[in-house]
N, C-alpha and C. Protein backbone atom coordinates (compact mmCIF):
# COMPACT_ATOMS: atom_id res chain seq x y z
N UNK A 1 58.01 -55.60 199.93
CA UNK A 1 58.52 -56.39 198.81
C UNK A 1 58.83 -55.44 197.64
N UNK A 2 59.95 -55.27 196.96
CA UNK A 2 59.99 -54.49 196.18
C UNK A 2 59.40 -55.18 194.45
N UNK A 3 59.18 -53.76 193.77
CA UNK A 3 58.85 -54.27 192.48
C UNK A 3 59.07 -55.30 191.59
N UNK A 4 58.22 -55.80 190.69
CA UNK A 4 58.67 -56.94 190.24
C UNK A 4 59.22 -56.63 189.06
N UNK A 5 58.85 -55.48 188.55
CA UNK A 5 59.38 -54.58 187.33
C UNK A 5 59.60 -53.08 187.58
N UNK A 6 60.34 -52.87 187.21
CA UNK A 6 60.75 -51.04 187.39
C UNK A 6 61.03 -50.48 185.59
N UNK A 7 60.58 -49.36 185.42
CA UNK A 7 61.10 -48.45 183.98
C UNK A 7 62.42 -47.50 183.89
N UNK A 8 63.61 -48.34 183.67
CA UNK A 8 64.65 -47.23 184.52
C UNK A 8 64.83 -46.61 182.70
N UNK A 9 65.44 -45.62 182.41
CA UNK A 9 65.43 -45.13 181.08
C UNK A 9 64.51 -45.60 179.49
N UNK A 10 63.43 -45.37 179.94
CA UNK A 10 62.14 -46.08 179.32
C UNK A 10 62.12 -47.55 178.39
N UNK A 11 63.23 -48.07 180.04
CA UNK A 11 63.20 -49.68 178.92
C UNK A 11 62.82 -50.69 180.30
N UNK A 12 62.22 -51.59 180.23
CA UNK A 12 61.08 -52.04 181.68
C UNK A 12 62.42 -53.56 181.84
N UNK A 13 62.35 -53.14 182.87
CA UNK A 13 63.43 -54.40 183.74
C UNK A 13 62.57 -55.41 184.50
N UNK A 14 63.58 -56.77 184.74
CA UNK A 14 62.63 -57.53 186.01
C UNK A 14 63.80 -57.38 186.83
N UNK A 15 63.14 -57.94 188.16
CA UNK A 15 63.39 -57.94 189.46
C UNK A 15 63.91 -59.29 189.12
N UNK A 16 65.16 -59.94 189.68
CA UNK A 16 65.83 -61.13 189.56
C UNK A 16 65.33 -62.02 191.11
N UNK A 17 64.32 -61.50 192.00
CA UNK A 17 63.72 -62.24 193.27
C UNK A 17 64.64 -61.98 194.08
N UNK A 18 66.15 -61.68 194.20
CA UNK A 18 66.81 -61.86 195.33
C UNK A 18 67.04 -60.39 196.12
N UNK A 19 67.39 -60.29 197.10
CA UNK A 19 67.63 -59.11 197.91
C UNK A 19 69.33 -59.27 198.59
N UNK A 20 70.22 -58.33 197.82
CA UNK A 20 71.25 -58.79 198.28
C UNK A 20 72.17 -57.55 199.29
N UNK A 21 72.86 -57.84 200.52
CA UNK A 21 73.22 -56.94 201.37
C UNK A 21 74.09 -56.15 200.58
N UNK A 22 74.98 -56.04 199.80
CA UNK A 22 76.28 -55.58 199.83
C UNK A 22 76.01 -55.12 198.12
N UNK A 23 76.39 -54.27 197.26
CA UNK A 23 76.31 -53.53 196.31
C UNK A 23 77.57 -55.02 195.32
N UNK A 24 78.79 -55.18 196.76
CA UNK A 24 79.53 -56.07 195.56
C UNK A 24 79.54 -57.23 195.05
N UNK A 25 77.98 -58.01 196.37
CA UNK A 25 77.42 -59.00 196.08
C UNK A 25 76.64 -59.04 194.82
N UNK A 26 75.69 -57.77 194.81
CA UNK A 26 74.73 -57.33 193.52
C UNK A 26 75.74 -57.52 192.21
N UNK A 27 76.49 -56.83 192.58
CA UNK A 27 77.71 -56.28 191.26
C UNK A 27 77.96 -57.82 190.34
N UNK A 28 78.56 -58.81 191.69
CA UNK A 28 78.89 -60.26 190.71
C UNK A 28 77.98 -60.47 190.20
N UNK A 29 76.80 -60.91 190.55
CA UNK A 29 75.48 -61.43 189.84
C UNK A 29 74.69 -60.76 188.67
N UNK A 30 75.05 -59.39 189.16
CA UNK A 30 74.75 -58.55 187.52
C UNK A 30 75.75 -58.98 186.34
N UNK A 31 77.19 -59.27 187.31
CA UNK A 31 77.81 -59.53 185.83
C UNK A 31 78.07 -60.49 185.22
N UNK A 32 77.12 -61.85 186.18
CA UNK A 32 76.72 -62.95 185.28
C UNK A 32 75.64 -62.75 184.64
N UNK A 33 74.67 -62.23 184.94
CA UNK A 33 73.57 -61.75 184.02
C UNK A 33 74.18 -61.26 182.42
N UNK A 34 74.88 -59.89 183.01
CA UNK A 34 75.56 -59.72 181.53
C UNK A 34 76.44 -60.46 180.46
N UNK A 35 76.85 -61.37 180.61
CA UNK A 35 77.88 -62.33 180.46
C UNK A 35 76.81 -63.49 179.39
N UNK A 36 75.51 -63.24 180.10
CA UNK A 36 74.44 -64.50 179.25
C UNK A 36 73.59 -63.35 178.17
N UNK A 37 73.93 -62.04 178.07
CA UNK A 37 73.28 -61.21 177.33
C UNK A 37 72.15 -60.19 177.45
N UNK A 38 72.41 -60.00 178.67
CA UNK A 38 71.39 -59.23 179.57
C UNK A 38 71.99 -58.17 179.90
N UNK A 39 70.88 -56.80 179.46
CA UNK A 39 71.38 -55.66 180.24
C UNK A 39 70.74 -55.41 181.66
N UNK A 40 71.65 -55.14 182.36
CA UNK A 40 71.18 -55.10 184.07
C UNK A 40 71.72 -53.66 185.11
N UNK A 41 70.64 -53.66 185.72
CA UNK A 41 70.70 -52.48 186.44
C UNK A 41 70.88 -52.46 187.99
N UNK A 42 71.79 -52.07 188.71
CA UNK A 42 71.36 -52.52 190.39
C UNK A 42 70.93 -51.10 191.20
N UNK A 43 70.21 -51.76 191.71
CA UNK A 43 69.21 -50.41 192.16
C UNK A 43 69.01 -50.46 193.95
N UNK A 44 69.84 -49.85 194.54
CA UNK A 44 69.62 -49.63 196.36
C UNK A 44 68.26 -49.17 196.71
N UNK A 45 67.78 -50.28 197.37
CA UNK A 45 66.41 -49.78 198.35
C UNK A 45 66.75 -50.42 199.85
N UNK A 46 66.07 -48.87 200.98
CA UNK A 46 66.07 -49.74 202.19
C UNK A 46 67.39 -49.89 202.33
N UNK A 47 68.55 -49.61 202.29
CA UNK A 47 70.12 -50.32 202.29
C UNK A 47 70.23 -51.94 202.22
N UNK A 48 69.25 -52.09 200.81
CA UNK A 48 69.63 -53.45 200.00
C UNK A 48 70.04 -53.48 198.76
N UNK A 49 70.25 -54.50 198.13
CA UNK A 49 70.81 -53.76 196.71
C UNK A 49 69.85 -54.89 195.91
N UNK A 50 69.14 -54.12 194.58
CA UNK A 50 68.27 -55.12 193.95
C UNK A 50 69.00 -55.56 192.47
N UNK A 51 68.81 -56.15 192.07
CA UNK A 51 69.41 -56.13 190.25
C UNK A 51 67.96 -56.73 189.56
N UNK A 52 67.93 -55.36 188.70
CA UNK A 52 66.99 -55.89 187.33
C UNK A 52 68.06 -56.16 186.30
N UNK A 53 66.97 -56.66 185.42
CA UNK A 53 67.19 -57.45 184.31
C UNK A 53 66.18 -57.36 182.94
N UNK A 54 67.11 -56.97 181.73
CA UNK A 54 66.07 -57.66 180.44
C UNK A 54 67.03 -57.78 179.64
N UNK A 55 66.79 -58.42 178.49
CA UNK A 55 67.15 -58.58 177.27
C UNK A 55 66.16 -58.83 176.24
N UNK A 56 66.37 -57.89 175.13
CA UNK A 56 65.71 -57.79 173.56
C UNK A 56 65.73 -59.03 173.14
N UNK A 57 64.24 -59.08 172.97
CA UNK A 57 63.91 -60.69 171.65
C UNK A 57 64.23 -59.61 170.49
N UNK A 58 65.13 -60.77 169.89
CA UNK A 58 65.97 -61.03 168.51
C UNK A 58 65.30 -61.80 166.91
């Protein structure tokens, strides 16, 4: 099971639960994430593709 949080450039992401095959599957869903104000990261494990997620309280 991969992480539920990762520290990618000392800013702590979540794990969005899903495990997706294809990088361009990851890609759309990150860029609805971004779209609601979220910075997001997709990260290959295992030849899966994961997407974290956070956004700054305002």
């Amino acid at each position: 099971m991969p992480a539920l949080s990762k520290v990618i450039d000392d800013k702590k992401y979540m794990w969005d639960g899903n495990v997706y095959d294809s990088e361009e599957e990851a890609q759309k869903v990150a860029e609805g994430y971004a779209e609601d104000g979220f910075d997001t990261k997709i990260v290959s494990e295992e030849g899966h593709f994961l997407v974290y997620n956070r956004r700054e309280i305002k």
